[in-house]
N, C-alpha and C. Protein backbone atom coordinates (compact mmCIF):
# COMPACT_ATOMS: atom_id res chain seq x y z
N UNK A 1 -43.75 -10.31 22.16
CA UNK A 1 -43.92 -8.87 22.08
C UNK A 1 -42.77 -8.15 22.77
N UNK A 2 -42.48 -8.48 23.96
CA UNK A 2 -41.14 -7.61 24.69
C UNK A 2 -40.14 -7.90 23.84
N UNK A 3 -39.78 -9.34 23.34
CA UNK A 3 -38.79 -9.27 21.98
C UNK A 3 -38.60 -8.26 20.95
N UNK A 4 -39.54 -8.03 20.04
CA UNK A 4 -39.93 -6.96 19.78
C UNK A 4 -39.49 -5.88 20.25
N UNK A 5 -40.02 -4.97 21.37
CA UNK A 5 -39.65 -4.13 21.74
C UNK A 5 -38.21 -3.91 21.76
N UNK A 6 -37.65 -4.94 22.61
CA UNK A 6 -36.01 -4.75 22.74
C UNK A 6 -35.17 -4.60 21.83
N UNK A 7 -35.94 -5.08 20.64
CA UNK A 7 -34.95 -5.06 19.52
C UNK A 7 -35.05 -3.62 19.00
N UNK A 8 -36.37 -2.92 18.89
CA UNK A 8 -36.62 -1.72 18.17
C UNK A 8 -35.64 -0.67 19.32
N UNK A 9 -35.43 -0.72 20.66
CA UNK A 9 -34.79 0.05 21.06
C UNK A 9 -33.08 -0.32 20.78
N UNK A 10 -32.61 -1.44 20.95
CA UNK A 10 -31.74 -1.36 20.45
C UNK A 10 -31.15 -0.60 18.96
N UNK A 11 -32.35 -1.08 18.32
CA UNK A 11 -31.93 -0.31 17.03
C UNK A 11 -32.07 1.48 16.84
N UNK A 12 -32.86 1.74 17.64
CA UNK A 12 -32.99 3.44 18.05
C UNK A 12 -31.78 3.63 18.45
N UNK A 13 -31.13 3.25 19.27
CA UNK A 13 -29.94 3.52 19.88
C UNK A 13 -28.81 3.65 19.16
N UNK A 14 -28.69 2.71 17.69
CA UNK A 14 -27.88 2.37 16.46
C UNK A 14 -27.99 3.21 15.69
N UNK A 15 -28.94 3.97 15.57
CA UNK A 15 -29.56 4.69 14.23
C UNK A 15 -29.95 6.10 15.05
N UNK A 16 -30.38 7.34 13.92
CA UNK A 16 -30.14 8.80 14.29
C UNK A 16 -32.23 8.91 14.09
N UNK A 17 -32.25 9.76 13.54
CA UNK A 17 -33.84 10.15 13.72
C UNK A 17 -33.71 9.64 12.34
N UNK A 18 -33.05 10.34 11.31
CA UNK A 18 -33.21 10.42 10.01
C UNK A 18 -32.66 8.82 9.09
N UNK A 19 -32.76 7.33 10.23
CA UNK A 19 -32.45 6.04 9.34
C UNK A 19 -31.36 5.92 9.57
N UNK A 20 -30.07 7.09 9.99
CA UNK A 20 -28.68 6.57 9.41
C UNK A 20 -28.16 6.17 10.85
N UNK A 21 -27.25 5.05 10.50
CA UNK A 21 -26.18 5.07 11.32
C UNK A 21 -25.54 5.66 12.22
N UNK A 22 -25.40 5.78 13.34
CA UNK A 22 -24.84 6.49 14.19
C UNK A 22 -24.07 6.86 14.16
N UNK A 23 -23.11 7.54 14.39
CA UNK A 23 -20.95 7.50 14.49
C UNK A 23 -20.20 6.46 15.02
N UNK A 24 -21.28 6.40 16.58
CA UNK A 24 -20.75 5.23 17.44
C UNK A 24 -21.06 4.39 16.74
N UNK A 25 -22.06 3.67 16.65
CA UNK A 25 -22.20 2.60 15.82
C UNK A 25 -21.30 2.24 14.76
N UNK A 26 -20.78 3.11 13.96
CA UNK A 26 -20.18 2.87 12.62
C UNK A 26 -18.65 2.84 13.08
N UNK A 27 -18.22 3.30 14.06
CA UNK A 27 -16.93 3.16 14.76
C UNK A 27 -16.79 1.84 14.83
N UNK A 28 -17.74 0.97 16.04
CA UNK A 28 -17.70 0.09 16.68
C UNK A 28 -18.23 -1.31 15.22
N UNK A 29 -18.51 -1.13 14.21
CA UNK A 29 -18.45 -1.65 13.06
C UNK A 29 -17.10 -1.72 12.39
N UNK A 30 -16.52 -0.37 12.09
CA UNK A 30 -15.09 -0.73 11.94
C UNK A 30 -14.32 -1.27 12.80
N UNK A 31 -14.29 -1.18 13.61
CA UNK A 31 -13.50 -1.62 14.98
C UNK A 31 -13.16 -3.58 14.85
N UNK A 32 -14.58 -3.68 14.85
CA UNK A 32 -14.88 -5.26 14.81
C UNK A 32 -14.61 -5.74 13.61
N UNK A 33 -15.05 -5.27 12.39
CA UNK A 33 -14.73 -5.96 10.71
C UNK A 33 -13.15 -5.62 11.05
N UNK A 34 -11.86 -4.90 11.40
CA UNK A 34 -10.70 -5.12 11.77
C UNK A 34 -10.46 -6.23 12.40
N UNK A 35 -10.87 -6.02 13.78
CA UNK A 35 -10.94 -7.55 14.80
C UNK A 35 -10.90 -8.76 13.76
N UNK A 36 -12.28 -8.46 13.07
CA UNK A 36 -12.38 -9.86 12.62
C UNK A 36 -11.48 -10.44 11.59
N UNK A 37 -10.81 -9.63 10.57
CA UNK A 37 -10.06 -9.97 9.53
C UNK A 37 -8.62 -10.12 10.20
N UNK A 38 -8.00 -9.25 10.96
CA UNK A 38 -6.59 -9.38 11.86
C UNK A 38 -6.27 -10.49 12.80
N UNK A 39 -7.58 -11.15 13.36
CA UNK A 39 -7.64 -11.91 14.32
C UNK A 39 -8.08 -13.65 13.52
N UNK A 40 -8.06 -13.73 12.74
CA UNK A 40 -8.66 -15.16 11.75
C UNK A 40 -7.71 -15.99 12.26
N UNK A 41 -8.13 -17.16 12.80
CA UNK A 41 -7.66 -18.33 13.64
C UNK A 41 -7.67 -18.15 15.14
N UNK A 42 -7.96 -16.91 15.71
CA UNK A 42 -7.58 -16.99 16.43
C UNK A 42 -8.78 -15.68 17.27
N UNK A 43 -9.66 -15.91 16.96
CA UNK A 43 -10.92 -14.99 17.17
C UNK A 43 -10.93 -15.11 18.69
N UNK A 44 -11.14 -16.25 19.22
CA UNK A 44 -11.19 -16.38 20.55
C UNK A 44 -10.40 -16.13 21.57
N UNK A 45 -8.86 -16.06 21.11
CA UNK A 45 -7.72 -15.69 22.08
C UNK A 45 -7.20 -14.97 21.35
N UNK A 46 -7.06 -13.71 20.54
CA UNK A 46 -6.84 -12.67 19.89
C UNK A 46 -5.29 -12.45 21.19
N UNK A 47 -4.80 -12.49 21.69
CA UNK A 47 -3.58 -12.57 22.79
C UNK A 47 -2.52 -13.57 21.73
N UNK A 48 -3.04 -14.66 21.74
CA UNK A 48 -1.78 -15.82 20.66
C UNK A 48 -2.21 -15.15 19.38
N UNK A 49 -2.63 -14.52 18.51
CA UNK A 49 -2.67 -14.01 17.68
C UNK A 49 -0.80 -14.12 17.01
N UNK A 50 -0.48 -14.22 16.15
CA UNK A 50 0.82 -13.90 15.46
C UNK A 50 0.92 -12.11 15.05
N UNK A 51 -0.34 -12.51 14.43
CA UNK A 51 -0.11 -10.59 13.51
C UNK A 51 -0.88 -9.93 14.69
N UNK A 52 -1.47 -10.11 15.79
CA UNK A 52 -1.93 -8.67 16.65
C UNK A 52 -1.10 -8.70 18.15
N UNK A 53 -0.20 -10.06 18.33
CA UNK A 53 1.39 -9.53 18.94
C UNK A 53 2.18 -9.32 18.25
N UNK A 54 2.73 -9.05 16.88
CA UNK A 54 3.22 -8.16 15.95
C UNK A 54 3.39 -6.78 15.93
N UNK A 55 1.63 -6.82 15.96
CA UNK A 55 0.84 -5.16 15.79
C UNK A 55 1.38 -4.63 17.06
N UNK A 56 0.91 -5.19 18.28
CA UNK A 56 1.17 -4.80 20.11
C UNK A 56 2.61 -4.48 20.44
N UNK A 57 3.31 -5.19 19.96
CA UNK A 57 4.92 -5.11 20.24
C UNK A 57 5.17 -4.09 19.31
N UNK A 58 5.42 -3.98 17.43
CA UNK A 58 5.73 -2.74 17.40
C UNK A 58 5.40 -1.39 17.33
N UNK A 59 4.15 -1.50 18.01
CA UNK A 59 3.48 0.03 18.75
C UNK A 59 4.05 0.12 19.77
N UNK A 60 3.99 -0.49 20.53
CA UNK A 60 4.10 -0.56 22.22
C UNK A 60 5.71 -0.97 22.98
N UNK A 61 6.71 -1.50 21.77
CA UNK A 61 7.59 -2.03 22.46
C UNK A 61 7.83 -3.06 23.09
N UNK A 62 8.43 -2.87 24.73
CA UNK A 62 8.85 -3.99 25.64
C UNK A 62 6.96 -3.87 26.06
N UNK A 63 6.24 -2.95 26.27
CA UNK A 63 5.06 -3.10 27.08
C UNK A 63 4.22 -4.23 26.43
N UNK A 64 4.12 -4.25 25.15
CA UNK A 64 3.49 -5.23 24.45
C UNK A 64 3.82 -6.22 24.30
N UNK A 65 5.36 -6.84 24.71
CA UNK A 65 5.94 -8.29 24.40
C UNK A 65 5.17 -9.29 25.66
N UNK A 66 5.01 -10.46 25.35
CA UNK A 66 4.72 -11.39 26.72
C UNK A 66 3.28 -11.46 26.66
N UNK A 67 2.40 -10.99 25.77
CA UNK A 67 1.02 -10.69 25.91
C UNK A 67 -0.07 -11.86 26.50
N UNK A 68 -0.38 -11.76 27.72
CA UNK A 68 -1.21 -12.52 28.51
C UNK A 68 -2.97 -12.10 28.26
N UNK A 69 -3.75 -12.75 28.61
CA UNK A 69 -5.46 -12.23 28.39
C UNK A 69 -5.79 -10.68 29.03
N UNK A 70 -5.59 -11.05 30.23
CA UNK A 70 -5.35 -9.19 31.06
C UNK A 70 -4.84 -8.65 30.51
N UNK A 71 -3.05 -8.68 29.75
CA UNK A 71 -2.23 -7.67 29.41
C UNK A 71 -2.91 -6.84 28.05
N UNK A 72 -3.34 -7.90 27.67
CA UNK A 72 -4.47 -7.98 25.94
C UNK A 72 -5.40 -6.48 26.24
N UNK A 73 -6.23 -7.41 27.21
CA UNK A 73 -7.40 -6.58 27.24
C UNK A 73 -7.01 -5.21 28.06
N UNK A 74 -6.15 -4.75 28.82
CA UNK A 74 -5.89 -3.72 29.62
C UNK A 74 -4.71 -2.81 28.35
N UNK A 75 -3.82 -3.26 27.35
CA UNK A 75 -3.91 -2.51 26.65
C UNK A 75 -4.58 -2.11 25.69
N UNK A 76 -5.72 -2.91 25.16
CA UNK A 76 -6.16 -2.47 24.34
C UNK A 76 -7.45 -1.57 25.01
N UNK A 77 -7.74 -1.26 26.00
CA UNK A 77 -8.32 -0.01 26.85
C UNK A 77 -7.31 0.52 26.85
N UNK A 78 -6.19 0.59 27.02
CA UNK A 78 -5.54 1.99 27.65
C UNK A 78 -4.82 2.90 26.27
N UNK A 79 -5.11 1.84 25.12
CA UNK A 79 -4.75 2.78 24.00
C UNK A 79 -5.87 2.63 23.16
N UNK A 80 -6.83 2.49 23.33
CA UNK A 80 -8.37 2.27 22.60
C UNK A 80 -8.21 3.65 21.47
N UNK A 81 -8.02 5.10 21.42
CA UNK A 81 -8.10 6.13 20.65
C UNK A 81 -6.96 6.06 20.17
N UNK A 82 -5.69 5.61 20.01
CA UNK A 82 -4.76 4.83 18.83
C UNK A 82 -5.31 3.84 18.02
N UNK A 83 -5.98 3.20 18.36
CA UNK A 83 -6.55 2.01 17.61
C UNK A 83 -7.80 2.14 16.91
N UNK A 84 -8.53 3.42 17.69
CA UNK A 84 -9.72 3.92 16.61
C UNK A 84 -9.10 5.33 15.57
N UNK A 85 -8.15 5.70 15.68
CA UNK A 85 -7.59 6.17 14.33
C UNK A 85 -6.86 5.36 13.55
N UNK A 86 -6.17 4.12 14.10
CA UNK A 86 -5.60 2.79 13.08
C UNK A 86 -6.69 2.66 12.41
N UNK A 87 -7.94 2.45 12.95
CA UNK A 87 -9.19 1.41 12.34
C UNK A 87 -9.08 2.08 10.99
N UNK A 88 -9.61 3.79 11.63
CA UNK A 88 -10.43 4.78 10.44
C UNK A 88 -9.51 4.83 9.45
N UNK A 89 -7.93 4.54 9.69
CA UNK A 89 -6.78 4.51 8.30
C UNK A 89 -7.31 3.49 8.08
N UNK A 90 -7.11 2.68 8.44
CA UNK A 90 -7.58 1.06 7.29
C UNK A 90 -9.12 0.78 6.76
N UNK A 91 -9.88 1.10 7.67
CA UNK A 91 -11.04 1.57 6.58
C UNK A 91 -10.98 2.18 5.55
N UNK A 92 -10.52 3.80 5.64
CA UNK A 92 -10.10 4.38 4.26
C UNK A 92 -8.87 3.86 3.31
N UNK A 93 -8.18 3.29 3.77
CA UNK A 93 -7.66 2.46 2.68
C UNK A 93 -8.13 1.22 1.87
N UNK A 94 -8.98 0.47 2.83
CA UNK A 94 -9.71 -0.71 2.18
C UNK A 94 -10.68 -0.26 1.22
N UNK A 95 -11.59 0.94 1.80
CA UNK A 95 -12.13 2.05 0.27
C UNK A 95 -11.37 2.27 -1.01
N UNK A 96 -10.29 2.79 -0.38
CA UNK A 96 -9.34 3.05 -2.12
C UNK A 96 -9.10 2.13 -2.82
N UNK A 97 -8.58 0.79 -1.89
CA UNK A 97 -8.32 -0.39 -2.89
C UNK A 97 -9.55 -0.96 -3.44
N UNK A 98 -10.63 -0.49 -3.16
CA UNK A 98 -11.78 -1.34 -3.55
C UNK A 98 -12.54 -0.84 -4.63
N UNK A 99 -12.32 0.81 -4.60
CA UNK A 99 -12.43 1.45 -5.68
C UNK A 99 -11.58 1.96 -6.84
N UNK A 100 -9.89 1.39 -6.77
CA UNK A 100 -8.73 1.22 -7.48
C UNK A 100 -9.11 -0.15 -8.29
N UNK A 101 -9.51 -1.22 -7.17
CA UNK A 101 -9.77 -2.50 -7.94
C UNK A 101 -11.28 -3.04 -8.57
N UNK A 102 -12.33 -1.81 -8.59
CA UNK A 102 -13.62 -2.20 -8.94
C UNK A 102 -14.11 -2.04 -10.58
């Protein structure tokens, strides 16, 4: 029964009065379906990544070269609202191609 419960609040928390999706929620959905497709091989140390020290270096420059687990995770907080308007472009582009190619 407390199972239960926890789950229904979690999902209150996800969802609005009216069923839908939250903003946050749907952010933090794009956010991650990015993660997950950019990061393939390498889900767990997203730092050795090839294409997201690519991505880090030519946003960021010299700050992004050398990328260690800390350096990872402390830029990707300190530019978190660059990376949630990257997301929302590549979301809306993965829309167009999907409705260009449907």
């Amino acid at each position: 029964m407390s199972i239960f419960l926890c789950r229904s609040r979690e999902t209150k928390v996800l969802t609005t009065r009216a069923g839908r999706i939250s903003p946050i929620a749907q952010e933090m959905f794009k956010t991650l379906q990015y993660y997950w497709n950019a990061a393939r091989g390498y889900r767990l140390n997203p730092w050795k990544s090839p294409y997201l020290r690519w991505r880090f270096e030519t946003f960021l420059g010299k700050e992004g070269a050398n990328l260690t687990p800390s350096k990872f995770f402390h830029l990707a907080w300190k530019y978190r609202d660059h990376m949630e308007r990257f997301v929302d472009w590549a979301a809306e582009r993965r829309r167009f191609q999907r409705r260009r190619h449907a």
